[in-house]
PDB file of N, CA and C in Angstrom:
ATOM      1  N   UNK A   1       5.743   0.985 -18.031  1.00  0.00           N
ATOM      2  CA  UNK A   1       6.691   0.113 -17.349  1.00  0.00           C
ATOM      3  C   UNK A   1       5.960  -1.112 -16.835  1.00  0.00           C
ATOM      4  N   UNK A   2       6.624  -2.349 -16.619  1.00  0.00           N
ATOM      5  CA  UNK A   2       6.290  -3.204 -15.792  1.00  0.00           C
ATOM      6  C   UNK A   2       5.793  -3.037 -14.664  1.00  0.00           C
ATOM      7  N   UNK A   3       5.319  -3.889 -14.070  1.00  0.00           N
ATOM      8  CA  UNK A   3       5.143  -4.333 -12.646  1.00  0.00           C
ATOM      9  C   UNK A   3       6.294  -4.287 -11.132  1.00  0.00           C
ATOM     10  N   UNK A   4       7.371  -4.920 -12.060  1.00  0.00           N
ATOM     11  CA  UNK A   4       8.912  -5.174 -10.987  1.00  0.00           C
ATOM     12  C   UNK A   4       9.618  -3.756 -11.347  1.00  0.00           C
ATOM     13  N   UNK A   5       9.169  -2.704 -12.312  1.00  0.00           N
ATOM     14  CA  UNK A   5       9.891  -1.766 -12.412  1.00  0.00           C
ATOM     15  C   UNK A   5       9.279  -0.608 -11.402  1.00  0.00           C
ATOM     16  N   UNK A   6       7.691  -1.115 -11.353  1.00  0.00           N
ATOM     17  CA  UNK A   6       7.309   0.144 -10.997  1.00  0.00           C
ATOM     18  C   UNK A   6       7.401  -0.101  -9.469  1.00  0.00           C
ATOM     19  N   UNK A   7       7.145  -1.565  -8.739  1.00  0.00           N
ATOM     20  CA  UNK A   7       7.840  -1.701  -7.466  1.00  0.00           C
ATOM     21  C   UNK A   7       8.743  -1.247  -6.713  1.00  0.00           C
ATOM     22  N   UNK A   8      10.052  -1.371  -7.638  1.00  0.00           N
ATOM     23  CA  UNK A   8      10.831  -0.716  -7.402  1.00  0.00           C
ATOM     24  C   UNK A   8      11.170   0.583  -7.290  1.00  0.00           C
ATOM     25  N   UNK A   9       9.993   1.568  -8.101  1.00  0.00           N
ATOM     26  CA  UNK A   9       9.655   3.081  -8.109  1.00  0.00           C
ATOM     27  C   UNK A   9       9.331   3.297  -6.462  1.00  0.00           C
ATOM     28  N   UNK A  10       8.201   2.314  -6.580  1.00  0.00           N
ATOM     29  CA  UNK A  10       7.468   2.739  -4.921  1.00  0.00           C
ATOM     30  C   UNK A  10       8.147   2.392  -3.963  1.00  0.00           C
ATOM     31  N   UNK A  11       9.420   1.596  -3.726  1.00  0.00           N
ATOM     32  CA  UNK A  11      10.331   1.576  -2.792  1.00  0.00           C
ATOM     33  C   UNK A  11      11.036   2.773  -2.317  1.00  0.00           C
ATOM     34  N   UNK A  12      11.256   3.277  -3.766  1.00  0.00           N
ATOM     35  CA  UNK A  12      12.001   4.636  -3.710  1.00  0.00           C
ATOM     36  C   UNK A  12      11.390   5.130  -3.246  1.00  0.00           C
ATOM     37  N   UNK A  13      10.120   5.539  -3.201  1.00  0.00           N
ATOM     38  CA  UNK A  13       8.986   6.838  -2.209  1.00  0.00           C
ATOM     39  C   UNK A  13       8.275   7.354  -3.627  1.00  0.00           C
ATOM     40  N   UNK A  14       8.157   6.497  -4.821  1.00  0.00           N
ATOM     41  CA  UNK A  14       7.110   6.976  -6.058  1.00  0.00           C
ATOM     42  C   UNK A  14       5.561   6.802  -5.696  1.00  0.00           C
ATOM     43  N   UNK A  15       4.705   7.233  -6.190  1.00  0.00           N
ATOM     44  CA  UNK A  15       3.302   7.037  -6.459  1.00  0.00           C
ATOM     45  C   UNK A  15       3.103   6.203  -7.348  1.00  0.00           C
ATOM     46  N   UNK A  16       2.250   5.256  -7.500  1.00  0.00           N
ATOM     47  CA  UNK A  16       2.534   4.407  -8.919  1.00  0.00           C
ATOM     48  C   UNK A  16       1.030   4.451  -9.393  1.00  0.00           C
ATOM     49  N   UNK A  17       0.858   3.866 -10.746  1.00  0.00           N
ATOM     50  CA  UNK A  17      -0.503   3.754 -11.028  1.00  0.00           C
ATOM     51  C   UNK A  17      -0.680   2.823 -12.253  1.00  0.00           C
ATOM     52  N   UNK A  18      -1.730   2.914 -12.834  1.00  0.00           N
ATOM     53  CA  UNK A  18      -2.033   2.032 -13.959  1.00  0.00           C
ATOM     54  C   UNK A  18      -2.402   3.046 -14.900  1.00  0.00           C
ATOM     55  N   UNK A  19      -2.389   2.851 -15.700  1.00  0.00           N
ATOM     56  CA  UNK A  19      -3.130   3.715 -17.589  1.00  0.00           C
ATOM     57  C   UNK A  19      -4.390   3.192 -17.185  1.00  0.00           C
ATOM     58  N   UNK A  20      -4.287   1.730 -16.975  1.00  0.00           N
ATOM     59  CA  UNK A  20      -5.991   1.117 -17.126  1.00  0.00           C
ATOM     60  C   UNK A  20      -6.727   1.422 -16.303  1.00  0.00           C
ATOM     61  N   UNK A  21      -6.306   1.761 -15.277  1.00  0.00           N
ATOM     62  CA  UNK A  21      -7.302   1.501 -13.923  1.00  0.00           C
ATOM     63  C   UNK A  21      -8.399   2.808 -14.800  1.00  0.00           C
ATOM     64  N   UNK A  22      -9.661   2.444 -14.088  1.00  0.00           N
ATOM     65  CA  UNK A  22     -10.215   3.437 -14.562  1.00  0.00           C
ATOM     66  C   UNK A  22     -11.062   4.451 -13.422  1.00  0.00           C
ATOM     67  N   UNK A  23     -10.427   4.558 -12.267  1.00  0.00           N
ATOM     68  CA  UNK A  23     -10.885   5.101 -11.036  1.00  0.00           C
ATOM     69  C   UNK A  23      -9.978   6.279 -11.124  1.00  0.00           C
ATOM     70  N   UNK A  24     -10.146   8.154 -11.045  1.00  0.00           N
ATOM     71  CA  UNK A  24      -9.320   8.770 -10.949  1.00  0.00           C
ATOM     72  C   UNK A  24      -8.578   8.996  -9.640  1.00  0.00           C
ATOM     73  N   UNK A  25      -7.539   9.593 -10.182  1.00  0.00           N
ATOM     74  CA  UNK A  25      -6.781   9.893  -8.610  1.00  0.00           C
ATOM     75  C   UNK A  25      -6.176   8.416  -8.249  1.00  0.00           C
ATOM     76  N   UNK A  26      -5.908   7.388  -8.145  1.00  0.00           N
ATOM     77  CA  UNK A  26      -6.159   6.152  -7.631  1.00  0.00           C
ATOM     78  C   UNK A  26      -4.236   5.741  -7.929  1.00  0.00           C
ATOM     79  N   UNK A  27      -3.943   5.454  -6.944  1.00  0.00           N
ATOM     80  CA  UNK A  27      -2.438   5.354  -6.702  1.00  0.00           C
ATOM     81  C   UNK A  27      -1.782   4.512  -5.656  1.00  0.00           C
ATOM     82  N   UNK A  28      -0.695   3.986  -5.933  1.00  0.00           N
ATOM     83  CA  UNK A  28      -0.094   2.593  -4.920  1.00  0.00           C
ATOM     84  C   UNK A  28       0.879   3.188  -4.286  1.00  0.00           C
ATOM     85  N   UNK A  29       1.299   3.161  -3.303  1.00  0.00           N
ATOM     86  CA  UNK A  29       2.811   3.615  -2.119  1.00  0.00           C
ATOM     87  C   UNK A  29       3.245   2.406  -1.939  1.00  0.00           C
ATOM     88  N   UNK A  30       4.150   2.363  -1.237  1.00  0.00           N
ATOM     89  CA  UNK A  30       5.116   1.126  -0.728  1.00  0.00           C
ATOM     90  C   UNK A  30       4.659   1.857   0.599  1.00  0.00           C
ATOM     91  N   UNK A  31       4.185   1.122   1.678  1.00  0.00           N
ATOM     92  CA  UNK A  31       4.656   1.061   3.164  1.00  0.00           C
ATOM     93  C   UNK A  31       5.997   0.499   3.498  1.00  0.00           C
ATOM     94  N   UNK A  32       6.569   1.329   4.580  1.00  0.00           N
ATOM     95  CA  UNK A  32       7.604   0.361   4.836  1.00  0.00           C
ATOM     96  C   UNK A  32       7.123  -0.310   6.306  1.00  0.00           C
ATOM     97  N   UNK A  33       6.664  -0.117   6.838  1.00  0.00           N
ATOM     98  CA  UNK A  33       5.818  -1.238   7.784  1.00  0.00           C
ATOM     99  C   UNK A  33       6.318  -0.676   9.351  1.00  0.00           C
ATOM    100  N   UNK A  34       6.572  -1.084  10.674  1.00  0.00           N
ATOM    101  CA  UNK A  34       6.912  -0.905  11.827  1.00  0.00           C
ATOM    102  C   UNK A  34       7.635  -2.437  12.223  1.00  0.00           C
ATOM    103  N   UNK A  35       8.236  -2.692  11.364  1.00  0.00           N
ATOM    104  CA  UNK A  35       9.367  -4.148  11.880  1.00  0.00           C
ATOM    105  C   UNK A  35       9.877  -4.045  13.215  1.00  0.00           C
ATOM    106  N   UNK A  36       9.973  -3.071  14.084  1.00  0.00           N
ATOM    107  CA  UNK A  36      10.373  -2.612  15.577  1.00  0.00           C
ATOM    108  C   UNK A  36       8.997  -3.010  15.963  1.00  0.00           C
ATOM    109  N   UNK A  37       8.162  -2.400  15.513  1.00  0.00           N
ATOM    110  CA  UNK A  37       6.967  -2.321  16.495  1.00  0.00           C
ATOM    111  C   UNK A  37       6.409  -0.720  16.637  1.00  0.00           C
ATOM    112  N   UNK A  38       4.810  -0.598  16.185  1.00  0.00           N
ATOM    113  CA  UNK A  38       4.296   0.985  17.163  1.00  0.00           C
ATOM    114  C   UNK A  38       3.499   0.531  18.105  1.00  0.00           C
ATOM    115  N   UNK A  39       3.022   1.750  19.175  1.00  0.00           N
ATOM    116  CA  UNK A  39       1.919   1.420  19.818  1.00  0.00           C
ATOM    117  C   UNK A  39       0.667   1.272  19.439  1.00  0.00           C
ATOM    118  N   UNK A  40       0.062   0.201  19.902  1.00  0.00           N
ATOM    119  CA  UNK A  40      -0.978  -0.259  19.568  1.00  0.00           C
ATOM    120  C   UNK A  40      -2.582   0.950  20.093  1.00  0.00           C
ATOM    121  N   UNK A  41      -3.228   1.559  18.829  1.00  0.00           N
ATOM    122  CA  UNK A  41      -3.957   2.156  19.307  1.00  0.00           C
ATOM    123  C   UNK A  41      -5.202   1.413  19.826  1.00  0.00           C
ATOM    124  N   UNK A  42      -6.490   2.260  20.325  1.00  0.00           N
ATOM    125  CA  UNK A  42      -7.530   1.866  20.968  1.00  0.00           C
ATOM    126  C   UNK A  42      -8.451   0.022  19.794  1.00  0.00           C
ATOM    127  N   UNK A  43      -8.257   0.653  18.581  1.00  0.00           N
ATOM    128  CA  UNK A  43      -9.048  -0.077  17.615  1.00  0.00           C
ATOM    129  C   UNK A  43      -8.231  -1.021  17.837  1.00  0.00           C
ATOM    130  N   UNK A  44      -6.715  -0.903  16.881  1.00  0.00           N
ATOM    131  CA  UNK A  44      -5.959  -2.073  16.661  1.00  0.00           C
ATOM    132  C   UNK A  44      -6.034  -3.244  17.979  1.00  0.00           C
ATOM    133  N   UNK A  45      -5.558  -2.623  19.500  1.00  0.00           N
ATOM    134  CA  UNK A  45      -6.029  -3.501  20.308  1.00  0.00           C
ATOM    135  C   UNK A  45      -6.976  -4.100  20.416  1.00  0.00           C
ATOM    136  N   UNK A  46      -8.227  -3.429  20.139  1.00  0.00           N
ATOM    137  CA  UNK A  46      -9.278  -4.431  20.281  1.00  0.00           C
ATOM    138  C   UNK A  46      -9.697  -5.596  19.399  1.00  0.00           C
ATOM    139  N   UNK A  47      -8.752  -5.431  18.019  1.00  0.00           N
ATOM    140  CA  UNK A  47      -9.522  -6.100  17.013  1.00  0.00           C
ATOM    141  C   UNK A  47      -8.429  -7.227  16.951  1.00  0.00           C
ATOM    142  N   UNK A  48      -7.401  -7.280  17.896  1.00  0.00           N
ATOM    143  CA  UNK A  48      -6.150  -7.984  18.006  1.00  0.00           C
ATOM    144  C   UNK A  48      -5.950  -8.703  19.316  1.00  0.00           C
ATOM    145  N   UNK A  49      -6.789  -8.499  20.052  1.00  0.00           N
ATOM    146  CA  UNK A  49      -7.379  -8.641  21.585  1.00  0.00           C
ATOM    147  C   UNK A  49      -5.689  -8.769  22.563  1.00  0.00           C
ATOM    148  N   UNK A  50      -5.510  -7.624  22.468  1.00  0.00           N
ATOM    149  CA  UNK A  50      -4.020  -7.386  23.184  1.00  0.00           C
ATOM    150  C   UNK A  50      -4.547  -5.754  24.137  1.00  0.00           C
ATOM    151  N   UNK A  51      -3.465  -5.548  24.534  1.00  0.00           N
ATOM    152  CA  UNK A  51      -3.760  -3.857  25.627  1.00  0.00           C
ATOM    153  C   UNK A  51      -2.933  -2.613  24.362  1.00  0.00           C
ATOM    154  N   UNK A  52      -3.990  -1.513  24.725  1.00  0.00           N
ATOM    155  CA  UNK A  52      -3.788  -0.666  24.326  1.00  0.00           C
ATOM    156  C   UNK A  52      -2.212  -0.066  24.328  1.00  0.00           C
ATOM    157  N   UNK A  53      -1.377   0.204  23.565  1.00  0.00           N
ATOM    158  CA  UNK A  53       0.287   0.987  23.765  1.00  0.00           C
ATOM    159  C   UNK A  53       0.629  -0.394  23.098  1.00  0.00           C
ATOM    160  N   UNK A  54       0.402  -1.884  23.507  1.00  0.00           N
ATOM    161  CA  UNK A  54       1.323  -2.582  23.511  1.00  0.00           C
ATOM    162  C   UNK A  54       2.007  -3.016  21.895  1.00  0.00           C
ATOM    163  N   UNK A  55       3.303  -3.169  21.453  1.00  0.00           N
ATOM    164  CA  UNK A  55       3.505  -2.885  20.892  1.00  0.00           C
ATOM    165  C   UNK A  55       3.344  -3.848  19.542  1.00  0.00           C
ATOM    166  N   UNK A  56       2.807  -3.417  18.534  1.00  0.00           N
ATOM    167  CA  UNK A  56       1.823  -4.297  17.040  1.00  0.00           C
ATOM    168  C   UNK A  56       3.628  -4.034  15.837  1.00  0.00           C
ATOM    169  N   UNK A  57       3.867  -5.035  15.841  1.00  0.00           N
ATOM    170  CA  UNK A  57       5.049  -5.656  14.484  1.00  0.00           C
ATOM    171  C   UNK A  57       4.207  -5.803  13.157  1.00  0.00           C
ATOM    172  N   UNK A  58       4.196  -4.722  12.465  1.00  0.00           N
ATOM    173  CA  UNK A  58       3.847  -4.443  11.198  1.00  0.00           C
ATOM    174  C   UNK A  58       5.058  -4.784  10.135  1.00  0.00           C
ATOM    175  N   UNK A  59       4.741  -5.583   8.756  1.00  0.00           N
ATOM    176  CA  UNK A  59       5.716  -6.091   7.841  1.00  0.00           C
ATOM    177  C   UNK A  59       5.258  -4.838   6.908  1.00  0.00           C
ATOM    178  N   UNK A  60       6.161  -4.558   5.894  1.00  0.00           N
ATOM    179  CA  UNK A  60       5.832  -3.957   4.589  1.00  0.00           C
ATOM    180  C   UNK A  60       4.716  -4.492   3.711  1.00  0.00           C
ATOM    181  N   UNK A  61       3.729  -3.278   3.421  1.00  0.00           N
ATOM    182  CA  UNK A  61       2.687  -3.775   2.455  1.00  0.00           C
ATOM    183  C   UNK A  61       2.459  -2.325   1.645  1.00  0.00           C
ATOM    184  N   UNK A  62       1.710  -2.896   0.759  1.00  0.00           N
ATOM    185  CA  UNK A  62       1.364  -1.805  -0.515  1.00  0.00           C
ATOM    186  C   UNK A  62      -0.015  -1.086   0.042  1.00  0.00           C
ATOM    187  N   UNK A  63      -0.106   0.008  -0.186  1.00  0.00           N
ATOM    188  CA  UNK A  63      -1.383   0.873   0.150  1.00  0.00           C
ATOM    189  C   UNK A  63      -1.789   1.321  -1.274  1.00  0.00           C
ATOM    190  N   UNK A  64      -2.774   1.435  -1.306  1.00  0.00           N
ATOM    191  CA  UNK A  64      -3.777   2.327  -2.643  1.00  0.00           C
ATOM    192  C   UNK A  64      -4.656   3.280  -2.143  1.00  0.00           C
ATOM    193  N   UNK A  65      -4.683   4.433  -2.654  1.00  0.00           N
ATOM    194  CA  UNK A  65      -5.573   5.456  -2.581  1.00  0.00           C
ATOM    195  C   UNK A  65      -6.685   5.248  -3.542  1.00  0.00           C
ATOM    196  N   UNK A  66      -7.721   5.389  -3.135  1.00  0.00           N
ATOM    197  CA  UNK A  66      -8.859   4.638  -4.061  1.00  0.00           C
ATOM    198  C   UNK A  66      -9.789   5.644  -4.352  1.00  0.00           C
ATOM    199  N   UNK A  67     -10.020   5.234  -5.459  1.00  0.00           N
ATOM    200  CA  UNK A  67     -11.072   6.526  -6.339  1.00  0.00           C
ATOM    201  C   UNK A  67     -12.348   7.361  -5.661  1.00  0.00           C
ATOM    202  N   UNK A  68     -12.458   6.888  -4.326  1.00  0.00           N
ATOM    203  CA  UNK A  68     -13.324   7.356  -3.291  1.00  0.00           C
ATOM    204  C   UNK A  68     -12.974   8.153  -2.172  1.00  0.00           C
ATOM    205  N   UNK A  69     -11.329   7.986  -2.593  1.00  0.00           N
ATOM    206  CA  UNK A  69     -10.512   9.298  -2.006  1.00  0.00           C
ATOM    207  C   UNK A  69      -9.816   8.491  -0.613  1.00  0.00           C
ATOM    208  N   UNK A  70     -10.499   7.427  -0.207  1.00  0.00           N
ATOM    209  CA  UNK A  70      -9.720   6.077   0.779  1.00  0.00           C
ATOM    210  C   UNK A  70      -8.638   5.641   0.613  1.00  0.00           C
ATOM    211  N   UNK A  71      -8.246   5.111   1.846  1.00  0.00           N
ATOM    212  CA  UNK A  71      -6.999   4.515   1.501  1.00  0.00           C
ATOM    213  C   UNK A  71      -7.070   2.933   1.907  1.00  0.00           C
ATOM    214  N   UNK A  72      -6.802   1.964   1.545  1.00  0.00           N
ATOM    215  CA  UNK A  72      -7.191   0.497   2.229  1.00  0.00           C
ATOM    216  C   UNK A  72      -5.633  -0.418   1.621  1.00  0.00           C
ATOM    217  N   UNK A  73      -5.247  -1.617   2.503  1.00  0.00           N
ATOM    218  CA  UNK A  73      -4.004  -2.341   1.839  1.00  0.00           C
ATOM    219  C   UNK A  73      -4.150  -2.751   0.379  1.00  0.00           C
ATOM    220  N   UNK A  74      -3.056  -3.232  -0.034  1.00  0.00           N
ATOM    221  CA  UNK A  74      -3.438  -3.602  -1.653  1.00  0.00           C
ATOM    222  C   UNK A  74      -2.795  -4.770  -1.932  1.00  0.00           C
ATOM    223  N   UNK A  75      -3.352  -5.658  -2.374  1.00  0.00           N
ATOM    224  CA  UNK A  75      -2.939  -6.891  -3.180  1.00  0.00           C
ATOM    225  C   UNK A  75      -2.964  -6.363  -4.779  1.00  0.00           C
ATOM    226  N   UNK A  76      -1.811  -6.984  -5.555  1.00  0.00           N
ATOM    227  CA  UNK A  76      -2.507  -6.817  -6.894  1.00  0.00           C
ATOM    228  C   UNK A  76      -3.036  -7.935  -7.422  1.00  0.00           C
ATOM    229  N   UNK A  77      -3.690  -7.895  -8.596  1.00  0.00           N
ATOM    230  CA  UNK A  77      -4.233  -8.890  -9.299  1.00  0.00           C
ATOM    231  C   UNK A  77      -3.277  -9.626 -10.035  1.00  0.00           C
ATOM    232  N   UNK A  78      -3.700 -10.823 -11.098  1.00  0.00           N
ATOM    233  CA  UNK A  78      -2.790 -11.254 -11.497  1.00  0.00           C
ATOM    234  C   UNK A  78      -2.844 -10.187 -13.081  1.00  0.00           C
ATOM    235  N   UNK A  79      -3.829  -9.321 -13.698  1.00  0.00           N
ATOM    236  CA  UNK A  79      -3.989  -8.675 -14.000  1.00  0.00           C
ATOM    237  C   UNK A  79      -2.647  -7.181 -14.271  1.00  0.00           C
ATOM    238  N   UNK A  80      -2.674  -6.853 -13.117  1.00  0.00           N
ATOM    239  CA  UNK A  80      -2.025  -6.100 -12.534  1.00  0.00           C
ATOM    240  C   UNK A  80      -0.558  -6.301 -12.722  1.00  0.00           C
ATOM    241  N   UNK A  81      -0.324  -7.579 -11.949  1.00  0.00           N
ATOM    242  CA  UNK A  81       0.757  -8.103 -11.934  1.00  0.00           C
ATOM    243  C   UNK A  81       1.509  -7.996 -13.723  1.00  0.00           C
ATOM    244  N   UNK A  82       0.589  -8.277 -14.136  1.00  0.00           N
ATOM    245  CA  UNK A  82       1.187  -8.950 -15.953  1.00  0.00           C
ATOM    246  C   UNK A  82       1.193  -7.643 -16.752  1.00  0.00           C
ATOM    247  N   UNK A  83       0.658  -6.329 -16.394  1.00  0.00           N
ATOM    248  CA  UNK A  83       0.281  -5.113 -17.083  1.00  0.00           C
ATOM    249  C   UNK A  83       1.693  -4.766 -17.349  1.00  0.00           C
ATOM    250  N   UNK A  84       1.736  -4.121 -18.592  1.00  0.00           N
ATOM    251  CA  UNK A  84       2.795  -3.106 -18.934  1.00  0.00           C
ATOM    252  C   UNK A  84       2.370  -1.934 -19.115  1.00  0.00           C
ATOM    253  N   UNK A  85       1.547  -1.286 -18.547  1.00  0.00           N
ATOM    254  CA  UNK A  85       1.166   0.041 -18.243  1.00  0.00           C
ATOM    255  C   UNK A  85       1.451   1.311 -17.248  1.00  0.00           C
ATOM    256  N   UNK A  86       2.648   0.589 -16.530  1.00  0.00           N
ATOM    257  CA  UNK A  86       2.227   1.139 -14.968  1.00  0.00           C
ATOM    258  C   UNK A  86       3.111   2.658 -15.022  1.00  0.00           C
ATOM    259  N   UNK A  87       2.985   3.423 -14.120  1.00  0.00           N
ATOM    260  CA  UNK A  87       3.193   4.772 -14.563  1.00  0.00           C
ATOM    261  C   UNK A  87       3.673   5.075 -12.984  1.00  0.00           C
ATOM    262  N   UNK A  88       4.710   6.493 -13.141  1.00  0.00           N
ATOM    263  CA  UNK A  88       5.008   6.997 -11.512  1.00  0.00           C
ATOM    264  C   UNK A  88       4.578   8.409 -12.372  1.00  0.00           C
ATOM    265  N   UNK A  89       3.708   8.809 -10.808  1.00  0.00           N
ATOM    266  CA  UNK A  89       3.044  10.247 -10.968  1.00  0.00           C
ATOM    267  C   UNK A  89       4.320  11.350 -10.678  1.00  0.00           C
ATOM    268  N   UNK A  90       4.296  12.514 -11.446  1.00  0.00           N
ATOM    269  CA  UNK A  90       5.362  13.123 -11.507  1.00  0.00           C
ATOM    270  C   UNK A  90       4.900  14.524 -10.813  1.00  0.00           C
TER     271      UNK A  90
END
């Protein structure tokens, strides 16, 4: 599948992935973000220089589980973007 197809997978609550990637295990989610707001833990405050609880407005972003077993945000490439490979884990 495309790119805009498989987006739309991970909206739904799919796992998505690539054929190409060549990292195992390695998979994209949709976040849906905290548009209300959560409390701000010890780190986030500090690295945001606000008080601890207070409340951090998170938008929707893509997460990847990464072949090192991590999880970190995800941009795709333009790579990525243009692939017709992309796959939902079943």
């Amino acid at each position: 599948m495309n790119f805009g197809q498989a987006i739309e997978n991970a909206k739904q609550g799919e796992k998505i992935f690539r054929l190409g990637w060549n990292g195992k295990g390695m998979f994209v989610v949709y976040q849906k973000g905290y548009p209300q707001g959560i409390p701000s833990n010890k780190q986030t405050a500090e690295a945001w220089g606000h008080n601890e609880g207070d409340l951090f407005k998170v938008e929707p972003y893509l997460q990847i589980k990464n072949a090192q077993g991590s999880h970190s945000m995800w941009v795709p490439s333009i790579g990525d973007i243009l692939a017709e490979d992309w796959e939902v884990i079943k």
